[in-house]
PDB file of N, CA and C in Angstrom:
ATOM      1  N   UNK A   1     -27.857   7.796  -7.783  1.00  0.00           N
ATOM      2  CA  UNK A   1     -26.804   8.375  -6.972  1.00  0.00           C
ATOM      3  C   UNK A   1     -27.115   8.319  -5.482  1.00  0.00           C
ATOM      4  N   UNK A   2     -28.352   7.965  -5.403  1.00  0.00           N
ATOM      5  CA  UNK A   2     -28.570   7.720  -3.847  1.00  0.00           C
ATOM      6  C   UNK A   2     -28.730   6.695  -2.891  1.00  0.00           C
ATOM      7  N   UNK A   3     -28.361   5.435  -3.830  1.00  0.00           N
ATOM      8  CA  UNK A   3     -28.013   4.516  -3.316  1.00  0.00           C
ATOM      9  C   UNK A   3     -26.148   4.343  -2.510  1.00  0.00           C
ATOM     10  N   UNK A   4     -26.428   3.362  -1.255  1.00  0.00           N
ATOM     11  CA  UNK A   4     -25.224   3.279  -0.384  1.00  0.00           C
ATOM     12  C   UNK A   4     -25.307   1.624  -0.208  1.00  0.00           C
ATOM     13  N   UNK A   5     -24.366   1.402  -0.680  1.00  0.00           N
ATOM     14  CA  UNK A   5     -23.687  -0.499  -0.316  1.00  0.00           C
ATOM     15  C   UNK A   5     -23.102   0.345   1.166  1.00  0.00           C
ATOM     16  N   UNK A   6     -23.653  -0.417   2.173  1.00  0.00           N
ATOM     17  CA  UNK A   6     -22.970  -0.578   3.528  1.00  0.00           C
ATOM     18  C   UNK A   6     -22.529  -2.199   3.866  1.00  0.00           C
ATOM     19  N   UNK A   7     -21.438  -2.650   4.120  1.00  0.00           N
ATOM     20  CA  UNK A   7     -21.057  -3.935   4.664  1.00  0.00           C
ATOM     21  C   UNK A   7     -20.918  -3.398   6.666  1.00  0.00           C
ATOM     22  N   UNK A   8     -21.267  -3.977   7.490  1.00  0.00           N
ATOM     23  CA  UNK A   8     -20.876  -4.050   8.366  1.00  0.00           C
ATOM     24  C   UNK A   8     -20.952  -4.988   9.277  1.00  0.00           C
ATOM     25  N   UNK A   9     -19.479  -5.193  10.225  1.00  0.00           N
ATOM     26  CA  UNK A   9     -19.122  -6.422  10.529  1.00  0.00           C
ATOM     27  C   UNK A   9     -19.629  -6.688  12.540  1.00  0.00           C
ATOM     28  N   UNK A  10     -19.835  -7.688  13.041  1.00  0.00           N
ATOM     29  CA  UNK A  10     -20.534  -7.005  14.698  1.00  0.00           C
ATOM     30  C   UNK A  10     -19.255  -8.553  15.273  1.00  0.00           C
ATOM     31  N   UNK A  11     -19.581  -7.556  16.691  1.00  0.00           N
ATOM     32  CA  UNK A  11     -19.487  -9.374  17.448  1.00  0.00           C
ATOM     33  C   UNK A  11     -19.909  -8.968  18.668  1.00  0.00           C
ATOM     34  N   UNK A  12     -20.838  -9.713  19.578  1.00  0.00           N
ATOM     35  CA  UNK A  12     -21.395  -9.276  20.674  1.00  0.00           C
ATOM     36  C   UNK A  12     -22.672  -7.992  20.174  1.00  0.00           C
ATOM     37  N   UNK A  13     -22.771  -7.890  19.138  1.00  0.00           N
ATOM     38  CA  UNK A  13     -24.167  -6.980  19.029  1.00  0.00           C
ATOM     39  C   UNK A  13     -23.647  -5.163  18.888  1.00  0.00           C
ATOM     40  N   UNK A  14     -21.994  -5.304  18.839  1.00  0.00           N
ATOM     41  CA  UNK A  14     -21.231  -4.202  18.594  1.00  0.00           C
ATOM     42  C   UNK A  14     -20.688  -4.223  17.232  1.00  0.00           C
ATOM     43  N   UNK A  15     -20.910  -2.934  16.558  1.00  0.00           N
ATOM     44  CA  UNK A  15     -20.140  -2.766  15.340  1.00  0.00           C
ATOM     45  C   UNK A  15     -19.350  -2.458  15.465  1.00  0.00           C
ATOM     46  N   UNK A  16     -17.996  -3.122  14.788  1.00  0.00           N
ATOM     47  CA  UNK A  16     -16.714  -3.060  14.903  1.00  0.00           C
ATOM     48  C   UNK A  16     -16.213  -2.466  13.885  1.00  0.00           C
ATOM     49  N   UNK A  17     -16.429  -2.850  12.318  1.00  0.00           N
ATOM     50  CA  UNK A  17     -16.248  -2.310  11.404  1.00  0.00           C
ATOM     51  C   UNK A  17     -17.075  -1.862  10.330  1.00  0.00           C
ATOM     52  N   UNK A  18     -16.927  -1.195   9.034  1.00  0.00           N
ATOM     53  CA  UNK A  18     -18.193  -0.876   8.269  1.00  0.00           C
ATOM     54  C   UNK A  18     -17.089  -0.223   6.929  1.00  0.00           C
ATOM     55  N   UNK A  19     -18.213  -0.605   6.205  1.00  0.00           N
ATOM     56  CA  UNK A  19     -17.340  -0.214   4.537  1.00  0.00           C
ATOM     57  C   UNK A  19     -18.768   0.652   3.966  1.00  0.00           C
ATOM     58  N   UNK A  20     -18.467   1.709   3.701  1.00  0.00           N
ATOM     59  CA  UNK A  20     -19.791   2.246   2.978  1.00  0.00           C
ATOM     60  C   UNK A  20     -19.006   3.154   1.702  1.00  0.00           C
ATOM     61  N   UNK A  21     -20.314   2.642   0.732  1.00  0.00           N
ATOM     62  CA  UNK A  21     -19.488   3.308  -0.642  1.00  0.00           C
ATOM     63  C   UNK A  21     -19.789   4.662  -1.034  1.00  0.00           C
ATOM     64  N   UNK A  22     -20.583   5.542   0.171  1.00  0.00           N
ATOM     65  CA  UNK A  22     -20.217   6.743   0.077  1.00  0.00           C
ATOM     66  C   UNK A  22     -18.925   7.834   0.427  1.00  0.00           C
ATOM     67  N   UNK A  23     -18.238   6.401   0.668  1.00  0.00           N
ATOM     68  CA  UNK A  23     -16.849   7.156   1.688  1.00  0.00           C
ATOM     69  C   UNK A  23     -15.962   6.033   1.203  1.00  0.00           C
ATOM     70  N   UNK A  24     -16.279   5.072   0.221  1.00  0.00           N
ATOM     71  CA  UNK A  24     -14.902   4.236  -0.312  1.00  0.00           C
ATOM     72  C   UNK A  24     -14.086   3.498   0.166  1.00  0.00           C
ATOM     73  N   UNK A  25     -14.351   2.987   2.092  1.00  0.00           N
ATOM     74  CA  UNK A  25     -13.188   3.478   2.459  1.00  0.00           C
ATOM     75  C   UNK A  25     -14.142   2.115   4.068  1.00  0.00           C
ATOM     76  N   UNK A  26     -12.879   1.345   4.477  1.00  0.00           N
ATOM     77  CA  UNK A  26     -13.774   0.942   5.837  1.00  0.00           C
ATOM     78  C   UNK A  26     -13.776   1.617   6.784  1.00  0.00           C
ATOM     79  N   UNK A  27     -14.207   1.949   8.061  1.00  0.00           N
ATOM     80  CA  UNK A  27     -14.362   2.816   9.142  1.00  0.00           C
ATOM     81  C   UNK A  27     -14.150   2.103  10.602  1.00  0.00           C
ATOM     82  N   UNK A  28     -13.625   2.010  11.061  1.00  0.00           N
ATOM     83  CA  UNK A  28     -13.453   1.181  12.499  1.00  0.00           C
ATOM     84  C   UNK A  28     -14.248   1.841  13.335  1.00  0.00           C
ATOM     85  N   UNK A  29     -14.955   1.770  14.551  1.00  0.00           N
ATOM     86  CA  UNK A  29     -15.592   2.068  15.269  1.00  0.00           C
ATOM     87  C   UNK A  29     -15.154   1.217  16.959  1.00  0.00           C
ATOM     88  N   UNK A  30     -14.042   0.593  16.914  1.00  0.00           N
ATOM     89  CA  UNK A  30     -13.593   0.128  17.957  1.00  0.00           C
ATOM     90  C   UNK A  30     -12.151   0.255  18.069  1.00  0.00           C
ATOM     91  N   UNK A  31     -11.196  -0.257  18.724  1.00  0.00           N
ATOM     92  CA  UNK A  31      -9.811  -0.145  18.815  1.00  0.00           C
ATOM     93  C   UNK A  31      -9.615  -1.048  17.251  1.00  0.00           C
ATOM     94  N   UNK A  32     -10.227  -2.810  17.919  1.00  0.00           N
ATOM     95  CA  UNK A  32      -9.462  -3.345  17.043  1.00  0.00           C
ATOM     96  C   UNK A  32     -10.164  -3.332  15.434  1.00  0.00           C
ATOM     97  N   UNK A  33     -11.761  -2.658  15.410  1.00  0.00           N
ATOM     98  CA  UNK A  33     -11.864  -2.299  14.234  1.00  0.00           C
ATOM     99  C   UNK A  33     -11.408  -1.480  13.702  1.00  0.00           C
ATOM    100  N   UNK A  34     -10.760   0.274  14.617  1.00  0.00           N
ATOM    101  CA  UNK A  34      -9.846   0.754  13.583  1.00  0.00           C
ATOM    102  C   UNK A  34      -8.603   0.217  12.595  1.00  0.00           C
ATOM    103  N   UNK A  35      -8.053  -1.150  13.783  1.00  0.00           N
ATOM    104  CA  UNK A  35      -6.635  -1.103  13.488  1.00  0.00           C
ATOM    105  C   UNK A  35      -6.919  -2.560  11.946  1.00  0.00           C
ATOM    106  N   UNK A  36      -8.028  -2.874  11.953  1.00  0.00           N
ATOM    107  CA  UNK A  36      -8.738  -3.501  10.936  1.00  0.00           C
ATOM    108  C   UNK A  36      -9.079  -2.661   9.766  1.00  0.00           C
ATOM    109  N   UNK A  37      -9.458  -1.978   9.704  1.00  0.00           N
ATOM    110  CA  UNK A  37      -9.860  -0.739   8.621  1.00  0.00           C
ATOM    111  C   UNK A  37      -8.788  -0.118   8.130  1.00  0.00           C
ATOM    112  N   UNK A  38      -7.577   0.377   8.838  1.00  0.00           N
ATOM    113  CA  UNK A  38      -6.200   0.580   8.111  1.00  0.00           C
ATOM    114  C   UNK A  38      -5.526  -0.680   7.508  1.00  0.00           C
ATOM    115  N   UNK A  39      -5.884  -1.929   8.062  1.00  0.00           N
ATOM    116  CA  UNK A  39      -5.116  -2.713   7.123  1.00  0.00           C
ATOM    117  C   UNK A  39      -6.068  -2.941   5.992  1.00  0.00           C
ATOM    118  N   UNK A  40      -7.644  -2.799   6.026  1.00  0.00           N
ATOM    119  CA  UNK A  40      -8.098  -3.591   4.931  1.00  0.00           C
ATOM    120  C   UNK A  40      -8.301  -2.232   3.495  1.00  0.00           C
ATOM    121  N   UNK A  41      -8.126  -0.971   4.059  1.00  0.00           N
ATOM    122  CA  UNK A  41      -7.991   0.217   3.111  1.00  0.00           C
ATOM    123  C   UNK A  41      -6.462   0.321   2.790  1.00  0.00           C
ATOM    124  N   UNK A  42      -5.409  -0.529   3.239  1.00  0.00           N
ATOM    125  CA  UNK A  42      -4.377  -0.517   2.025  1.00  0.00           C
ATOM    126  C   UNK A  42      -4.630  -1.510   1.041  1.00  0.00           C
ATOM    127  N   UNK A  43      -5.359  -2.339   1.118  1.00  0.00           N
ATOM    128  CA  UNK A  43      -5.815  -3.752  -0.080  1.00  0.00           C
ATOM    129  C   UNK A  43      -6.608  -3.058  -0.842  1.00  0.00           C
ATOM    130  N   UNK A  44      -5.919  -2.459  -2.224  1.00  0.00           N
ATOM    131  CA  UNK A  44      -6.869  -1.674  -2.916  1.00  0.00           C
ATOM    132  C   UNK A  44      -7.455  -2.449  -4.214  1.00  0.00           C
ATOM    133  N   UNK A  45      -6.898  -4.208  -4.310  1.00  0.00           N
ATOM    134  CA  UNK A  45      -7.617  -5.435  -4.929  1.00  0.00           C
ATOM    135  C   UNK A  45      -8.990  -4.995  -3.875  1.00  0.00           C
ATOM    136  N   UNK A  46      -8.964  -5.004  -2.594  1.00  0.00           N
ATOM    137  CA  UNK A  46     -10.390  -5.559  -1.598  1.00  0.00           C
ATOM    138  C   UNK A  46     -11.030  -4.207  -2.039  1.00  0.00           C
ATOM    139  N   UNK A  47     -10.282  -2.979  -1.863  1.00  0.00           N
ATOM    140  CA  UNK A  47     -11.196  -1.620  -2.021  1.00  0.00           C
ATOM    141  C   UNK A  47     -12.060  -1.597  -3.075  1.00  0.00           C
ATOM    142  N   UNK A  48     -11.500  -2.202  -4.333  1.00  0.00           N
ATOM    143  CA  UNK A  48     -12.340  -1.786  -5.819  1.00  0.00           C
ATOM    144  C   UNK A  48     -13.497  -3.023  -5.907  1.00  0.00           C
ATOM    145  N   UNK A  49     -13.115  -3.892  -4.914  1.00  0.00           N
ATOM    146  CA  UNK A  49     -13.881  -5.071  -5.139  1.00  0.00           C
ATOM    147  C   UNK A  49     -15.263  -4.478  -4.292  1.00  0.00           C
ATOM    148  N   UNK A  50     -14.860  -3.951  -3.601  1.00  0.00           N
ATOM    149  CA  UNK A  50     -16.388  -3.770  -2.710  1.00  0.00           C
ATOM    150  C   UNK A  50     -16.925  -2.478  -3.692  1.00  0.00           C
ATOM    151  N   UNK A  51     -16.124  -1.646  -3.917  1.00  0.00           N
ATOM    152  CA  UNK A  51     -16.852  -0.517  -4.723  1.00  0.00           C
ATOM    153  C   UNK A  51     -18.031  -0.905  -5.846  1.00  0.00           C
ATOM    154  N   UNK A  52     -17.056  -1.973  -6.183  1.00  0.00           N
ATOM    155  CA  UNK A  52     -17.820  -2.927  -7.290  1.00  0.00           C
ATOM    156  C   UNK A  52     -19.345  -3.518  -6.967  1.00  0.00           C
ATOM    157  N   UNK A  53     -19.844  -3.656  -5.226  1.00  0.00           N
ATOM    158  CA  UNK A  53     -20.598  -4.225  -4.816  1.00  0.00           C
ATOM    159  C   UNK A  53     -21.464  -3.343  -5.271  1.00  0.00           C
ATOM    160  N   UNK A  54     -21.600  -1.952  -5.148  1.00  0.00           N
ATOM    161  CA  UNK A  54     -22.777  -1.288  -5.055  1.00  0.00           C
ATOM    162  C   UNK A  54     -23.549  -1.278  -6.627  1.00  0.00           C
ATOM    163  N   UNK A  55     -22.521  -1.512  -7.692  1.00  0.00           N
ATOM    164  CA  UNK A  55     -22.989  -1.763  -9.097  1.00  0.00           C
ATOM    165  C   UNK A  55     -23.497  -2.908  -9.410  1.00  0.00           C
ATOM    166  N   UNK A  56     -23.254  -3.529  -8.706  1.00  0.00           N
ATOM    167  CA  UNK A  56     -23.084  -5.135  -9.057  1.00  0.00           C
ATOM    168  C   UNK A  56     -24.781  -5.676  -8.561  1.00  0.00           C
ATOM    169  N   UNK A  57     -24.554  -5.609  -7.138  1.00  0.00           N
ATOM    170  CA  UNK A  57     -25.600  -6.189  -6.173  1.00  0.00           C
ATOM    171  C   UNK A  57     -26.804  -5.008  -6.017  1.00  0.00           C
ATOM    172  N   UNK A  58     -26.226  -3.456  -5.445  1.00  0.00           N
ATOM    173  CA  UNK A  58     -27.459  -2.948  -5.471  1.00  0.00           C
ATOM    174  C   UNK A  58     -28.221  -2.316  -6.578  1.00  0.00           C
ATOM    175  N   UNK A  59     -27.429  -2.163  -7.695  1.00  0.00           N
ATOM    176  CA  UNK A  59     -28.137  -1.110  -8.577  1.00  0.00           C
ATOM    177  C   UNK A  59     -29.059  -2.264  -9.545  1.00  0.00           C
ATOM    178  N   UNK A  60     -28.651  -3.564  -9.162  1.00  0.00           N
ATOM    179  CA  UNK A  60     -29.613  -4.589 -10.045  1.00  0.00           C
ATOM    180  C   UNK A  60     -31.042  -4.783  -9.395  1.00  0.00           C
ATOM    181  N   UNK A  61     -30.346  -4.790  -7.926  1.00  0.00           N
ATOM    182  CA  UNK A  61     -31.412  -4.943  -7.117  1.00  0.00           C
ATOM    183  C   UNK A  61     -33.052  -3.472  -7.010  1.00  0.00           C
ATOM    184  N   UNK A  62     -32.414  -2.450  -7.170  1.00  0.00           N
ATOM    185  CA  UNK A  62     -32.959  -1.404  -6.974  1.00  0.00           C
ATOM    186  C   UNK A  62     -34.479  -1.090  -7.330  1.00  0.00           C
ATOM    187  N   UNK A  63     -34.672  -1.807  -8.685  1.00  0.00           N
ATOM    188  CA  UNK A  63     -36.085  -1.654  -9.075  1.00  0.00           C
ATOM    189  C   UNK A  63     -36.574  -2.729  -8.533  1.00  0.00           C
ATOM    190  N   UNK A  64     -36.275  -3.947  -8.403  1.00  0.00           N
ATOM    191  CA  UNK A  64     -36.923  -5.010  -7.509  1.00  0.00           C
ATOM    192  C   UNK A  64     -38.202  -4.587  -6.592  1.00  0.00           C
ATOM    193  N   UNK A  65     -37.362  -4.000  -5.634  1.00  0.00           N
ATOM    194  CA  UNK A  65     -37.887  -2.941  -4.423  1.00  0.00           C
ATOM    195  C   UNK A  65     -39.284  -1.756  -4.742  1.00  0.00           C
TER     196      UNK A  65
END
């Protein structure tokens, strides 16, 4: 339960956007990453797909580590 899938997106060395699966949900952190994060949290094909990441990619990965 204490694992977190974070995706986050930069340009210029600034984070613009971020998807973390403790919050389900992307987060904008700029103008045009907010106005990015409301369109990509109505795509709820893209929402379940990333939710999916943290089962998928980290919880396989976890004992690796």
């Amino acid at each position: 339960n204490d694992i977190e899938y974070i995706k986050s997106y930069y340009f210029n060395k600034l984070e613009i956007i971020r998807f973390s699966s403790s919050l389900g949900k992307y987060v904008g952190y700029t103008e045009l990453g907010v106005k990015n994060a409301e369109r990509f949290n109505k795509d709820l094909s893209n929402l379940a797909a990333m939710k999916a990441q943290k089962e998928t990619y980290c919880k396989l990965n976890v004992d690796i580590d």
